[in-house]
C-alpha atoms as a PDB file:
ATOM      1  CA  UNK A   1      76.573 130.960 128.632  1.00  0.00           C
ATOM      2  CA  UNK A   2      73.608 130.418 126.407  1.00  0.00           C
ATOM      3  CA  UNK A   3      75.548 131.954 123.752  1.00  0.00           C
ATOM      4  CA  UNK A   4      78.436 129.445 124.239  1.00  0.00           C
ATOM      5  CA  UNK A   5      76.132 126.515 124.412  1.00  0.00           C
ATOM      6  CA  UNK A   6      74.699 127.277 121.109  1.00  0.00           C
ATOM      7  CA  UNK A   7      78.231 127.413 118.997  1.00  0.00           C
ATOM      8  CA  UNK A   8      78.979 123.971 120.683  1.00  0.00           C
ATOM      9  CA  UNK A   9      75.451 122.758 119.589  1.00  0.00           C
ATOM     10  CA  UNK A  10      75.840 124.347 116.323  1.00  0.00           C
ATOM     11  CA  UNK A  11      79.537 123.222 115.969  1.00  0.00           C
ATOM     12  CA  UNK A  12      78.512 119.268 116.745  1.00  0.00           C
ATOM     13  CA  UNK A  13      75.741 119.265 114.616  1.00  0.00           C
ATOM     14  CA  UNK A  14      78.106 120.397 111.540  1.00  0.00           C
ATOM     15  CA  UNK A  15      81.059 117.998 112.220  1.00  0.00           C
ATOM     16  CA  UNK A  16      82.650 116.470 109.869  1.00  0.00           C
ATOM     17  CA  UNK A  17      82.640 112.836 110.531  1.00  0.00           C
ATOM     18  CA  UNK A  18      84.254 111.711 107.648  1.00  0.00           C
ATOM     19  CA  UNK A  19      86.461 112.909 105.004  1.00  0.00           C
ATOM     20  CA  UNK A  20      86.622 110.594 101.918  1.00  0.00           C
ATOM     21  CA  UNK A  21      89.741 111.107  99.676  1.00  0.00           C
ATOM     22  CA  UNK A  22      90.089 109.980  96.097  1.00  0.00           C
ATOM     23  CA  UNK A  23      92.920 110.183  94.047  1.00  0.00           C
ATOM     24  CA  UNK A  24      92.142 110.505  90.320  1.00  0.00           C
ATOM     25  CA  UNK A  25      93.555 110.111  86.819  1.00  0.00           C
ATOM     26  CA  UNK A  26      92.297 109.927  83.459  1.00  0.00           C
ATOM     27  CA  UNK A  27      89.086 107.827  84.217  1.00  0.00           C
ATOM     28  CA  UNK A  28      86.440 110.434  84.921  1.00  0.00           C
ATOM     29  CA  UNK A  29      83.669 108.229  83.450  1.00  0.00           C
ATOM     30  CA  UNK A  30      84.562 105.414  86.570  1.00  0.00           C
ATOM     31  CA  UNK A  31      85.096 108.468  88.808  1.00  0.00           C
ATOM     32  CA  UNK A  32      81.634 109.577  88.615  1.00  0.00           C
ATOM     33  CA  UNK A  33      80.601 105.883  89.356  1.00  0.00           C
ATOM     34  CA  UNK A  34      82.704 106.038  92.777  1.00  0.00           C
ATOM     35  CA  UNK A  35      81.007 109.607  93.344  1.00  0.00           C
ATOM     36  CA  UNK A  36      77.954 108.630  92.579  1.00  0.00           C
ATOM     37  CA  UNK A  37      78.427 105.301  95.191  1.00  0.00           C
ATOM     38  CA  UNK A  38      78.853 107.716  98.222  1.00  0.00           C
ATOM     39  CA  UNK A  39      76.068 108.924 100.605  1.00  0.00           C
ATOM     40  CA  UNK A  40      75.104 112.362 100.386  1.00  0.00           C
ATOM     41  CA  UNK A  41      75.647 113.470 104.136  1.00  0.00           C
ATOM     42  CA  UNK A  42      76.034 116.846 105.927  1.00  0.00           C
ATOM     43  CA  UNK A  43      79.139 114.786 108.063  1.00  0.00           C
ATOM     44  CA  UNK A  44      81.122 113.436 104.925  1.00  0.00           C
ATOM     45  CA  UNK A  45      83.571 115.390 103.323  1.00  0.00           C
ATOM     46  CA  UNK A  46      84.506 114.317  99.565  1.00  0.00           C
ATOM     47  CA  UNK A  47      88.195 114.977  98.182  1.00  0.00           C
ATOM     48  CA  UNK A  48      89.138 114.328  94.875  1.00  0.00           C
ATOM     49  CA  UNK A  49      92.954 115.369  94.080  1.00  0.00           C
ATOM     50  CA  UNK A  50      93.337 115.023  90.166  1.00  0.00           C
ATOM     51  CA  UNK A  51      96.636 113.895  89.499  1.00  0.00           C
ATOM     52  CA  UNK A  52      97.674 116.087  86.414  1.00  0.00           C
ATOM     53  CA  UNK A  53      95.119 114.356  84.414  1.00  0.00           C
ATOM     54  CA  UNK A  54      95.840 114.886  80.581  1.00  0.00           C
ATOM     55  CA  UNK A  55      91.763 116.036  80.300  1.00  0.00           C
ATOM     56  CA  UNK A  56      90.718 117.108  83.768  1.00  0.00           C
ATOM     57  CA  UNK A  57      87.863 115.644  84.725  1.00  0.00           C
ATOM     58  CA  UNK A  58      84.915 118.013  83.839  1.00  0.00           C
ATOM     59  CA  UNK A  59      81.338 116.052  83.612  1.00  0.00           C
ATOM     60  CA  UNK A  60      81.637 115.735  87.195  1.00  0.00           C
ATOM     61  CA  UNK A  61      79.412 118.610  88.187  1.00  0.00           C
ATOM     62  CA  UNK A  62      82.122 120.993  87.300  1.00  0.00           C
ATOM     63  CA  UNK A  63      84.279 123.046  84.851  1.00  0.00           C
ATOM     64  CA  UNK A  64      87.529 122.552  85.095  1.00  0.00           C
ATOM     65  CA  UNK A  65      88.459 125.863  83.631  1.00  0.00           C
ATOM     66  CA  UNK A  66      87.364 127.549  86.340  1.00  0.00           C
ATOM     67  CA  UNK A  67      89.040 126.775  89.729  1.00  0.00           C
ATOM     68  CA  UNK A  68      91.535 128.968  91.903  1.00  0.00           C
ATOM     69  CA  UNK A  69      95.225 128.061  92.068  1.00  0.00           C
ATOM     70  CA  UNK A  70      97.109 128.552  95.004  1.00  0.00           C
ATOM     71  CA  UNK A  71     101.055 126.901  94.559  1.00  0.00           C
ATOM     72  CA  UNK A  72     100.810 123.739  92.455  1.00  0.00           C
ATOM     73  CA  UNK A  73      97.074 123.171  92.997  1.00  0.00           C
ATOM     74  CA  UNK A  74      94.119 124.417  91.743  1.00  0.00           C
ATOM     75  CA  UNK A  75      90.489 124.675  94.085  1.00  0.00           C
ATOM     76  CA  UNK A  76      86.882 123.561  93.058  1.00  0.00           C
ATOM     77  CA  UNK A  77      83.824 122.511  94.424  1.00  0.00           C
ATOM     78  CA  UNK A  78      81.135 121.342  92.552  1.00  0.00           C
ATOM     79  CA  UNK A  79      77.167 121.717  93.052  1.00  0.00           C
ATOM     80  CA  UNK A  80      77.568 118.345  95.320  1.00  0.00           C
ATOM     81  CA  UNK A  81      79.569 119.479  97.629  1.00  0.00           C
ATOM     82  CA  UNK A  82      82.384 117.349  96.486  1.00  0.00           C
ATOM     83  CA  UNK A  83      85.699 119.020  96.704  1.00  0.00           C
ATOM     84  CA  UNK A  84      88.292 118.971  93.771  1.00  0.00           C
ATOM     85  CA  UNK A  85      91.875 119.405  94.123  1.00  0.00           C
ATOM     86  CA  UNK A  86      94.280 119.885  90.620  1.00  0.00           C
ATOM     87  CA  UNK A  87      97.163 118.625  91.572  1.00  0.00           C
ATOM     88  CA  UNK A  88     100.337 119.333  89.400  1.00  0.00           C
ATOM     89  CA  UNK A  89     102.699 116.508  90.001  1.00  0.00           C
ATOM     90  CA  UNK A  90     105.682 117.348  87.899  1.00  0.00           C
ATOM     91  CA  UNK A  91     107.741 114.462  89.765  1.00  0.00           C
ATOM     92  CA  UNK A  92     105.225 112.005  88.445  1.00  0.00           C
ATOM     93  CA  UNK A  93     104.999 110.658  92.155  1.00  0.00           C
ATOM     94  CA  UNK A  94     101.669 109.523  91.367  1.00  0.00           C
ATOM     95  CA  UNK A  95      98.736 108.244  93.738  1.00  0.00           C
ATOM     96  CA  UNK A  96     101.014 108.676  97.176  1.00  0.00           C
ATOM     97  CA  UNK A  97     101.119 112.140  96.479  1.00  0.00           C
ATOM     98  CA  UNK A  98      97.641 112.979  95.801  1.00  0.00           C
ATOM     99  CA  UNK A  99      96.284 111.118  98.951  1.00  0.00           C
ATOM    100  CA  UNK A 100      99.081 113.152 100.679  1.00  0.00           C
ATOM    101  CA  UNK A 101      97.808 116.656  99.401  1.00  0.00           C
ATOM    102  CA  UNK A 102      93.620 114.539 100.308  1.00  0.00           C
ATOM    103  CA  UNK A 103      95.122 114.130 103.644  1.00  0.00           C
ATOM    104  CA  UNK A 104      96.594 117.805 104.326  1.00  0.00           C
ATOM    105  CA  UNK A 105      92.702 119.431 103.231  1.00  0.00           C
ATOM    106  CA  UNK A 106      91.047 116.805 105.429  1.00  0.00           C
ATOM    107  CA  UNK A 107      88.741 118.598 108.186  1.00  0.00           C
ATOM    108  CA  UNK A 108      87.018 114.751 109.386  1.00  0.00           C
ATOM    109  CA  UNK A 109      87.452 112.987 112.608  1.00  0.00           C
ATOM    110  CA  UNK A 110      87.742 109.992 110.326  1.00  0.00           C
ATOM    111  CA  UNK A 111      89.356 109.468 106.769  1.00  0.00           C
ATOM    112  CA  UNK A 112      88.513 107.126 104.494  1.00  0.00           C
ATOM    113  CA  UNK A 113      90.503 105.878 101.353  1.00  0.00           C
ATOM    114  CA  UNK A 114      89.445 105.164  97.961  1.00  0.00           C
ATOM    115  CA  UNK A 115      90.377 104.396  94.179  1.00  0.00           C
ATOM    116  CA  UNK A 116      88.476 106.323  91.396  1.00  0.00           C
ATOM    117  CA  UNK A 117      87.940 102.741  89.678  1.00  0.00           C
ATOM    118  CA  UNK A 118      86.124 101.253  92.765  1.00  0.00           C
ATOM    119  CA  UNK A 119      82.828 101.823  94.574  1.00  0.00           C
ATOM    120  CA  UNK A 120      81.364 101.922  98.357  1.00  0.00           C
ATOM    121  CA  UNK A 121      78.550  98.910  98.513  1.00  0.00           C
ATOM    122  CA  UNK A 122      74.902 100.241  99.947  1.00  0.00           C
ATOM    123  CA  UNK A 123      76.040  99.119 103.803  1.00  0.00           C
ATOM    124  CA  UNK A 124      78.615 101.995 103.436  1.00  0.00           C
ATOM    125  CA  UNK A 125      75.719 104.421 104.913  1.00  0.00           C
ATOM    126  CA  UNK A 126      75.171 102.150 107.457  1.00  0.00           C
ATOM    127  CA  UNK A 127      78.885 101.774 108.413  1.00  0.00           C
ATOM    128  CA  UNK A 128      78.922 105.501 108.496  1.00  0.00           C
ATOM    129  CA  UNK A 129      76.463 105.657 111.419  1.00  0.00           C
ATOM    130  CA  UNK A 130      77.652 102.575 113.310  1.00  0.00           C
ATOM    131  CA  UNK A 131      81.466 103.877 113.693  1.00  0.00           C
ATOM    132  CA  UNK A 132      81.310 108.184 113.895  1.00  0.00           C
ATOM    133  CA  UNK A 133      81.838 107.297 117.723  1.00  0.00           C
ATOM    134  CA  UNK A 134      83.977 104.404 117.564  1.00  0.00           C
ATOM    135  CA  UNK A 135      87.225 104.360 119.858  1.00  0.00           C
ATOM    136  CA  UNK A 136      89.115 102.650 117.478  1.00  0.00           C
ATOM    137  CA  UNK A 137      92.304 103.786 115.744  1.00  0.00           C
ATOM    138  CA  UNK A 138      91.300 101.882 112.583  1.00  0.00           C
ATOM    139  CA  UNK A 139      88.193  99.677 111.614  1.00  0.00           C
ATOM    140  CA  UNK A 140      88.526  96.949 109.056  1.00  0.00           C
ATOM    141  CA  UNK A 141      85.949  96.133 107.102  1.00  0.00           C
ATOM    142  CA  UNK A 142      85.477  93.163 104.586  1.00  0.00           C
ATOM    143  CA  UNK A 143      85.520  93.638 100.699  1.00  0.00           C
ATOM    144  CA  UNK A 144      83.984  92.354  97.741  1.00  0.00           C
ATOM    145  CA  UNK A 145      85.830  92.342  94.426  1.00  0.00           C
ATOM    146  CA  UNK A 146      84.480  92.009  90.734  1.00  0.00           C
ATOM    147  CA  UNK A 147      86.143  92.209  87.161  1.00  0.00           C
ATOM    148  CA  UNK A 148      85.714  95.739  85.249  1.00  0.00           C
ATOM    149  CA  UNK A 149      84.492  94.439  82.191  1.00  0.00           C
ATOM    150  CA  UNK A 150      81.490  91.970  83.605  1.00  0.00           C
ATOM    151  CA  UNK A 151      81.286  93.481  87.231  1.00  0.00           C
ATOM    152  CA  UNK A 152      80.683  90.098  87.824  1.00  0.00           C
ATOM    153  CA  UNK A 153      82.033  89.085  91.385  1.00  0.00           C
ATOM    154  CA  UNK A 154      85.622  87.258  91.767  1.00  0.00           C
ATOM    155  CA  UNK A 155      87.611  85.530  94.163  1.00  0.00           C
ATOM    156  CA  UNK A 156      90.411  88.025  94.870  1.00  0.00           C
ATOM    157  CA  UNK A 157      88.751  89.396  98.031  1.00  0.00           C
ATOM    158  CA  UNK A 158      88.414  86.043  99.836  1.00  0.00           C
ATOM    159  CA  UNK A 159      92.196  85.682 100.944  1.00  0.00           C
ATOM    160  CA  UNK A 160      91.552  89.461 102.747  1.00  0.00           C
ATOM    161  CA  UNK A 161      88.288  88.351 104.464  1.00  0.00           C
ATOM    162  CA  UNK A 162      89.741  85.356 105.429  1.00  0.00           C
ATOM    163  CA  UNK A 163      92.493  87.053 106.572  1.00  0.00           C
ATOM    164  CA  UNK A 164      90.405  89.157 108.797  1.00  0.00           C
ATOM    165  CA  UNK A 165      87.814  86.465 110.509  1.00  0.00           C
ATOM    166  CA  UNK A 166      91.365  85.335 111.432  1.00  0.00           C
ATOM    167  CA  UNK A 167      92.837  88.008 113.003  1.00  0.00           C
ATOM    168  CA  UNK A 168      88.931  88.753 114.370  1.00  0.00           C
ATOM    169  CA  UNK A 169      88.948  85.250 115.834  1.00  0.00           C
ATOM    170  CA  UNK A 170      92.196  84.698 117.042  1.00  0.00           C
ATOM    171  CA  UNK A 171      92.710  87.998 118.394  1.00  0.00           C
ATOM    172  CA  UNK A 172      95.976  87.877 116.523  1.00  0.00           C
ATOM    173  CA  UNK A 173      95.826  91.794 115.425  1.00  0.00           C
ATOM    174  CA  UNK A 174      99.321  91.625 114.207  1.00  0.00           C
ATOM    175  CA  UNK A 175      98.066  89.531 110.920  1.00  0.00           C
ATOM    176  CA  UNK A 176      96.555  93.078 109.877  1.00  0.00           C
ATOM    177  CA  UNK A 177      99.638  94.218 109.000  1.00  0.00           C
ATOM    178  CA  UNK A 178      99.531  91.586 105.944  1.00  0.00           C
ATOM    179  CA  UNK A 179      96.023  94.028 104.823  1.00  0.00           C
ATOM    180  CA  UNK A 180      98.022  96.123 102.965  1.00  0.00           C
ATOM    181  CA  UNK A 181      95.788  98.559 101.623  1.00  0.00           C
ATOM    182  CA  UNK A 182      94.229 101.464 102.361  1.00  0.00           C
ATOM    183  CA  UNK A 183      90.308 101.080 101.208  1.00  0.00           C
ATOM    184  CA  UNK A 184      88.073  98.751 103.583  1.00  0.00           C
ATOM    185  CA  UNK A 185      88.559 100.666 106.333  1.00  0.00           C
ATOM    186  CA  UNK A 186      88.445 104.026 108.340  1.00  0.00           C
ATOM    187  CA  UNK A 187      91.448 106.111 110.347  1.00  0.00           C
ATOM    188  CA  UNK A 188      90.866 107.881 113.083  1.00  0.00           C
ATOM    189  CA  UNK A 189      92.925 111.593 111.462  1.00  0.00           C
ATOM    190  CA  UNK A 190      94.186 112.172 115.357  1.00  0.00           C
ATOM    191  CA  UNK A 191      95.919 108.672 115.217  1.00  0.00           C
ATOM    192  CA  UNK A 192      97.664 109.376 111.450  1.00  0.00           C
ATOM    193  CA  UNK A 193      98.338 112.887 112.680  1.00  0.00           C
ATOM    194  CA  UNK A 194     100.031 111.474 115.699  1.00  0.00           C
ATOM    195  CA  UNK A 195     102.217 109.131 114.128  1.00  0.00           C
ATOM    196  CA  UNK A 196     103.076 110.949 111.240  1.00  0.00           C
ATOM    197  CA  UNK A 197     101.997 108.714 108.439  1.00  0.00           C
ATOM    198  CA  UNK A 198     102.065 109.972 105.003  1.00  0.00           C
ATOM    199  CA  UNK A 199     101.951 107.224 101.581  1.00  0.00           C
ATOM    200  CA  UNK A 200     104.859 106.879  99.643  1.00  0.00           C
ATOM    201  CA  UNK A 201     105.521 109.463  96.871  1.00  0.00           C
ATOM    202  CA  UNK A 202     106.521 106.856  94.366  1.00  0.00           C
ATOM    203  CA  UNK A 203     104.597 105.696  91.179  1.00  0.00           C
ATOM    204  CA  UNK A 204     103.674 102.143  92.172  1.00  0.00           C
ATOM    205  CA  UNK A 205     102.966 100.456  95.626  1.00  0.00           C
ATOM    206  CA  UNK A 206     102.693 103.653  97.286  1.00  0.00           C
ATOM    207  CA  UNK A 207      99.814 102.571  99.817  1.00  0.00           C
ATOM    208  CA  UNK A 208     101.607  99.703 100.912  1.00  0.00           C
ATOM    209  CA  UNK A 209     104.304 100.677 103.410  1.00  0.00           C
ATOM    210  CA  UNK A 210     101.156 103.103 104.693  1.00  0.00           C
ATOM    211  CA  UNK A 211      99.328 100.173 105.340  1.00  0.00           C
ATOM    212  CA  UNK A 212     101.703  98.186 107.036  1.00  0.00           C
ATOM    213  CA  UNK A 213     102.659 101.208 109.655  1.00  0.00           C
ATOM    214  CA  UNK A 214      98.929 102.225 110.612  1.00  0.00           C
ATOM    215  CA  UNK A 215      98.611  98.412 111.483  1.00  0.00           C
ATOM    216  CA  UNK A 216     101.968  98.300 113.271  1.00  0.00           C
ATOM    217  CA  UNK A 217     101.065 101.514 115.427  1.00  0.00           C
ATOM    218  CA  UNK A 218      97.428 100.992 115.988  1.00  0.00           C
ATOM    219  CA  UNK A 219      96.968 100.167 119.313  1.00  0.00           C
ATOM    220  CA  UNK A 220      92.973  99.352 119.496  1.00  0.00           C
ATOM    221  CA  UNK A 221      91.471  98.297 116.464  1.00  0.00           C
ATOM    222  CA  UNK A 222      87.523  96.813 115.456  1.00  0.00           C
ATOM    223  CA  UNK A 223      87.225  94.336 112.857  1.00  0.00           C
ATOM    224  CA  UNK A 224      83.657  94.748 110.947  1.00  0.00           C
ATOM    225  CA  UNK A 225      81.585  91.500 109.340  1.00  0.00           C
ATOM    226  CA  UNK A 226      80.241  94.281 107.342  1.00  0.00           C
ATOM    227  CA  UNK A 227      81.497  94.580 103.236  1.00  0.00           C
ATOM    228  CA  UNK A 228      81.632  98.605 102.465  1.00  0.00           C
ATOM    229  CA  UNK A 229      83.849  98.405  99.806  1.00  0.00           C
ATOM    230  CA  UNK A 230      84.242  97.003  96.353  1.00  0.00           C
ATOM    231  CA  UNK A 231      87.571  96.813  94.682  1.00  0.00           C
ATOM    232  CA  UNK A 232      87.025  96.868  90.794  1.00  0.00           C
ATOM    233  CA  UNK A 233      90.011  94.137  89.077  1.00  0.00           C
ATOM    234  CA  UNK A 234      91.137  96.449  85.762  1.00  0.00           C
ATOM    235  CA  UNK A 235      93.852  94.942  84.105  1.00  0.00           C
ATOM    236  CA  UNK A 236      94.898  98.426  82.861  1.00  0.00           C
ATOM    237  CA  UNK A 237      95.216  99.450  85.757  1.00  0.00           C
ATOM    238  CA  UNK A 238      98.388 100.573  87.650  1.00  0.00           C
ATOM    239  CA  UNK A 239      98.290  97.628  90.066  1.00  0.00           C
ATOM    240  CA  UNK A 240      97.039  95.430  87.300  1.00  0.00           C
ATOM    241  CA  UNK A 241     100.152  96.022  85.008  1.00  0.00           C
ATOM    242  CA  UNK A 242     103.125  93.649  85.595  1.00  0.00           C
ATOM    243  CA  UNK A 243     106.216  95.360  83.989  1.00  0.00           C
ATOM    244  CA  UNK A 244     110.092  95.257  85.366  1.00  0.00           C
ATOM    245  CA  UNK A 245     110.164  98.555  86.043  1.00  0.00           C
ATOM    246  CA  UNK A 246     107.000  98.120  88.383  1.00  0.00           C
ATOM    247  CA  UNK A 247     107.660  94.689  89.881  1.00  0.00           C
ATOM    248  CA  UNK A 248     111.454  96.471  90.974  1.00  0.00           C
ATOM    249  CA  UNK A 249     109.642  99.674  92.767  1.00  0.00           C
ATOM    250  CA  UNK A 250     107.300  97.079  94.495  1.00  0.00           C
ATOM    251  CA  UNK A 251     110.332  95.279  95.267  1.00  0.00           C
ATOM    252  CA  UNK A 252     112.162  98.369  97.337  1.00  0.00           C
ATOM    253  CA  UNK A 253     108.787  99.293  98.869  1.00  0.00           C
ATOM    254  CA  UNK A 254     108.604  95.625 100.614  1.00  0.00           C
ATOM    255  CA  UNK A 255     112.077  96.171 101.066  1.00  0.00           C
ATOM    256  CA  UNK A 256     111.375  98.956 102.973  1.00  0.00           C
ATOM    257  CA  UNK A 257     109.059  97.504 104.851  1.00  0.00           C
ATOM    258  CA  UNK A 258     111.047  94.204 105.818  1.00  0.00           C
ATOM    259  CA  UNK A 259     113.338  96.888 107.294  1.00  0.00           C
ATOM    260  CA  UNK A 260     110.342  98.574 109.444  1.00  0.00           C
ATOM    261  CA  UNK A 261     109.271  95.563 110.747  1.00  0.00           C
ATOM    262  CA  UNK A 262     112.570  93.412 111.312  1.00  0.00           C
ATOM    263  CA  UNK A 263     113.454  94.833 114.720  1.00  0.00           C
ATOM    264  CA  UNK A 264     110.002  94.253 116.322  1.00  0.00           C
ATOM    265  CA  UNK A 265     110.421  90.548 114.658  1.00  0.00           C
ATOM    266  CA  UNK A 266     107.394  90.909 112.645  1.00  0.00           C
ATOM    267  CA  UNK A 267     108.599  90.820 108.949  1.00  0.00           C
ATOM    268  CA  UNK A 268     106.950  87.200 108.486  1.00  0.00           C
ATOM    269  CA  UNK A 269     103.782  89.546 107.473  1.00  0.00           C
ATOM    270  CA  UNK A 270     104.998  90.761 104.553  1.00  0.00           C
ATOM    271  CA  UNK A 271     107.523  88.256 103.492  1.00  0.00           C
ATOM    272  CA  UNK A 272     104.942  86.661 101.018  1.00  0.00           C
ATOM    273  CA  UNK A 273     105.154  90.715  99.301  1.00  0.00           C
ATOM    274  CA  UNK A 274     108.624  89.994  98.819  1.00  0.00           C
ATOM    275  CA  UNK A 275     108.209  86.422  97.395  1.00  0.00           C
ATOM    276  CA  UNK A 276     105.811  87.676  94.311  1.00  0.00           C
ATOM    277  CA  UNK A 277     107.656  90.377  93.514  1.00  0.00           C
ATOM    278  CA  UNK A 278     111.213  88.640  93.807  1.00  0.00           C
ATOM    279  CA  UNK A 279     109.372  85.526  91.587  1.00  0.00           C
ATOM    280  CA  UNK A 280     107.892  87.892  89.233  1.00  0.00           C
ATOM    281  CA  UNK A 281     110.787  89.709  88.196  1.00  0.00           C
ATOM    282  CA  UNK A 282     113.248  86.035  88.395  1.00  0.00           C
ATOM    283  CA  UNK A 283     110.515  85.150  85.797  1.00  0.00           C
ATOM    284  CA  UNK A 284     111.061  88.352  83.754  1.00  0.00           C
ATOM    285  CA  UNK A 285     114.691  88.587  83.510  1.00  0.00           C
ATOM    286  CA  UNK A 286     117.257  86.038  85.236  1.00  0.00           C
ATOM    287  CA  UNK A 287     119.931  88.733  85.283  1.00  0.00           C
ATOM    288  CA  UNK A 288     117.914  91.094  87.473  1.00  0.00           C
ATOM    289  CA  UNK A 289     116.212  88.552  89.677  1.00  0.00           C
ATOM    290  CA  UNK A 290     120.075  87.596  90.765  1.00  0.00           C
ATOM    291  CA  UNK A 291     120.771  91.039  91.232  1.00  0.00           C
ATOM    292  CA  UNK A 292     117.679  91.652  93.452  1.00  0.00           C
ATOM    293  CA  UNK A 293     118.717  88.367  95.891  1.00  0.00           C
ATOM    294  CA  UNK A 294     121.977  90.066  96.042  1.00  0.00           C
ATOM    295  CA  UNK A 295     120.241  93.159  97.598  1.00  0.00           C
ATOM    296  CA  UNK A 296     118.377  90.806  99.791  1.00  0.00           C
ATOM    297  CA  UNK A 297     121.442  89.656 101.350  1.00  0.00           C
ATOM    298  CA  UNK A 298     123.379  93.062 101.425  1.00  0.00           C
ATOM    299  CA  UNK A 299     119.873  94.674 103.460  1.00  0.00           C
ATOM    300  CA  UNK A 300     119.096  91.324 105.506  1.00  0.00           C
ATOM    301  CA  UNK A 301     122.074  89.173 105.884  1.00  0.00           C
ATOM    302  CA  UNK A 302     122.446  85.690 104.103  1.00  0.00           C
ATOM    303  CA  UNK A 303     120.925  83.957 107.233  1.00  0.00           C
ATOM    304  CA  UNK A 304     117.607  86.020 106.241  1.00  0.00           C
ATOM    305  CA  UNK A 305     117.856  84.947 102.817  1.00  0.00           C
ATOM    306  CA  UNK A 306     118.504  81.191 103.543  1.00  0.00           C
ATOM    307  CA  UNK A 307     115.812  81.119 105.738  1.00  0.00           C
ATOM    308  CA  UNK A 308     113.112  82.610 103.450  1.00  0.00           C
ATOM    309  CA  UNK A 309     114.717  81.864  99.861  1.00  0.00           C
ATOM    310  CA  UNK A 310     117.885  80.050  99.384  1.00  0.00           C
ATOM    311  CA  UNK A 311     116.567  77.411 101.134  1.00  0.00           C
ATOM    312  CA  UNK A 312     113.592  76.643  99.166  1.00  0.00           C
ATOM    313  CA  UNK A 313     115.856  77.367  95.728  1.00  0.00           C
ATOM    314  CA  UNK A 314     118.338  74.865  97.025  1.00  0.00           C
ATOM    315  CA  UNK A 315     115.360  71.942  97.809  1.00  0.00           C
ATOM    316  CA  UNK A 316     114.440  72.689  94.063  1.00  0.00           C
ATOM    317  CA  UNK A 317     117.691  72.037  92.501  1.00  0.00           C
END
């Protein structure tokens, strides 16, 4: 008996709270700044999954010559702790497949999401305490945004805050499914594992149809006044570059979500989504832009796209 006591002791005091999971590419120098942003805990694990970068990431405490392949990945931990995963993505699926692969080595009672081009703020450590026991299927936290060039703070994180005090206010929990993101808050792994969630294996918007489900399935939920999280606005960035052939995979990801949604009647959330894309690529080519409505009526019906679009076009004209 006193032996069994013991291994629980010994098991609970080396729990892992919290596994962290970065997906990485080419930007080791603004990886080592996210790394370097994380508390350096016994209860946090740290997964980086290197998406095929062209020059592996090696002043990060490691070499990247030396790691252990097993399949398509290769295995490395540096002196920190901090867990490195090669990935070889010959699909190009890009960041939904390396937070897949994060999610599959994740030991925590918790994960938490993150961009190699971001940073946790100083109250991350705190957060960290606060929630390890929380009941919650997901916490929400605020975020604070800057520009990569200045790091001096902008305005794109005041719609999401806003957004939350809402939904924190109101107790209207369904406007959480318009956070569609994955950084700013923590899972609870049992609740993921439960409903099968997995990101999108394609090369842009691959995070959002994620987001929208854990919102849709969560059924208990705490909304933090607390800002963990900084999301760093790089115009080089995947998200920050506006081509066709982007704008058109966001466009079938919202699709795709429209189509989750529609038969619990909550689509409304995301219908803004489909309104920049469908704008953005109208702006871009004419041709296209038709060809997308078209799709919009073929998925949704022509009442749908009355209601949200040819009505509005119509009032223009």
């Amino acid at each position: 008996m006193q032996y069994i006591c013991s291994r629980n002791l010994y098991n609970q005091i080396n729990m892992i709270n919290y596994s962290i999971i970065i997906p990485h590419k080419n930007i080791p120098d603004l990886l080592e700044r996210c790394l370097q942003s994380i508390p350096k805990r016994d209860d946090v694990q740290v997964i980086v999954v290197d998406d095929d970068s062209d020059n592996p990431p090696r002043h990060c405490g490691l070499d990247s010559q030396s790691f252990e392949l097993s399949g398509d990945c290769g295995f490395r931990r540096n002196d920190d702790g901090v867990e490195f995963i090669f990935a070889k993505d010959q699909k190009r699926c890009g960041a939904g497949y390396a937070r897949n692969i994060g999610m599959e080595h994740a030991k925590g009672k918790w994960l938490v999401f993150a961009d190699a081009d971001d940073f946790f703020l100083p109250a991350f450590d705190e957060a960290l305490n606060e929630y390890k026991n929380n009941d919650s299927d997901i916490v929400f936290f605020m975020a604070s945004s800057v520009n990569a060039d200045t790091l001096e703070p902008n305005k794109w994180n005041l719609t999401l805050n806003r957004l939350l005090a809402k939904a924190k206010r109101t107790q209207n929990y369904d406007l959480l499914i318009d956070v569609n993101v994955p950084w700013g808050k923590f899972f609870k792994r049992d609740f993921i594992l439960k409903n099968d969630l997995h990101f999108q294996e394609v090369r842009y918007a691959n995070d959002f149809l994620f987001a929208v489900k854990t919102a849709f399935y969560a059924r208990t939920v705490s909304i933090s006044e607390q800002s963990i999280y900084c999301y760093v606005i790089r115009p080089d960035s995947l998200h920050g570059r506006r081509t066709l052939k982007s704008l058109l995979v966001r466009f079938d990801v919202v699709c795709g979500g429209i189509k989750f949604l529609k038969p619990s009647g909550k689509e409304e959330y995301v219908i803004k989504d489909l309104d920049g894309a469908w704008y953005e690529i109208l702006g871009m080519n004419k041709v296209v832009g038709a060809c997308c409505m078209l799709k919009i009526i073929f998925r949704f019906g022509l009442s749908f796209a009355y209601k949200y679009y040819l009505k509005k076009l119509v009032k223009k004209i």
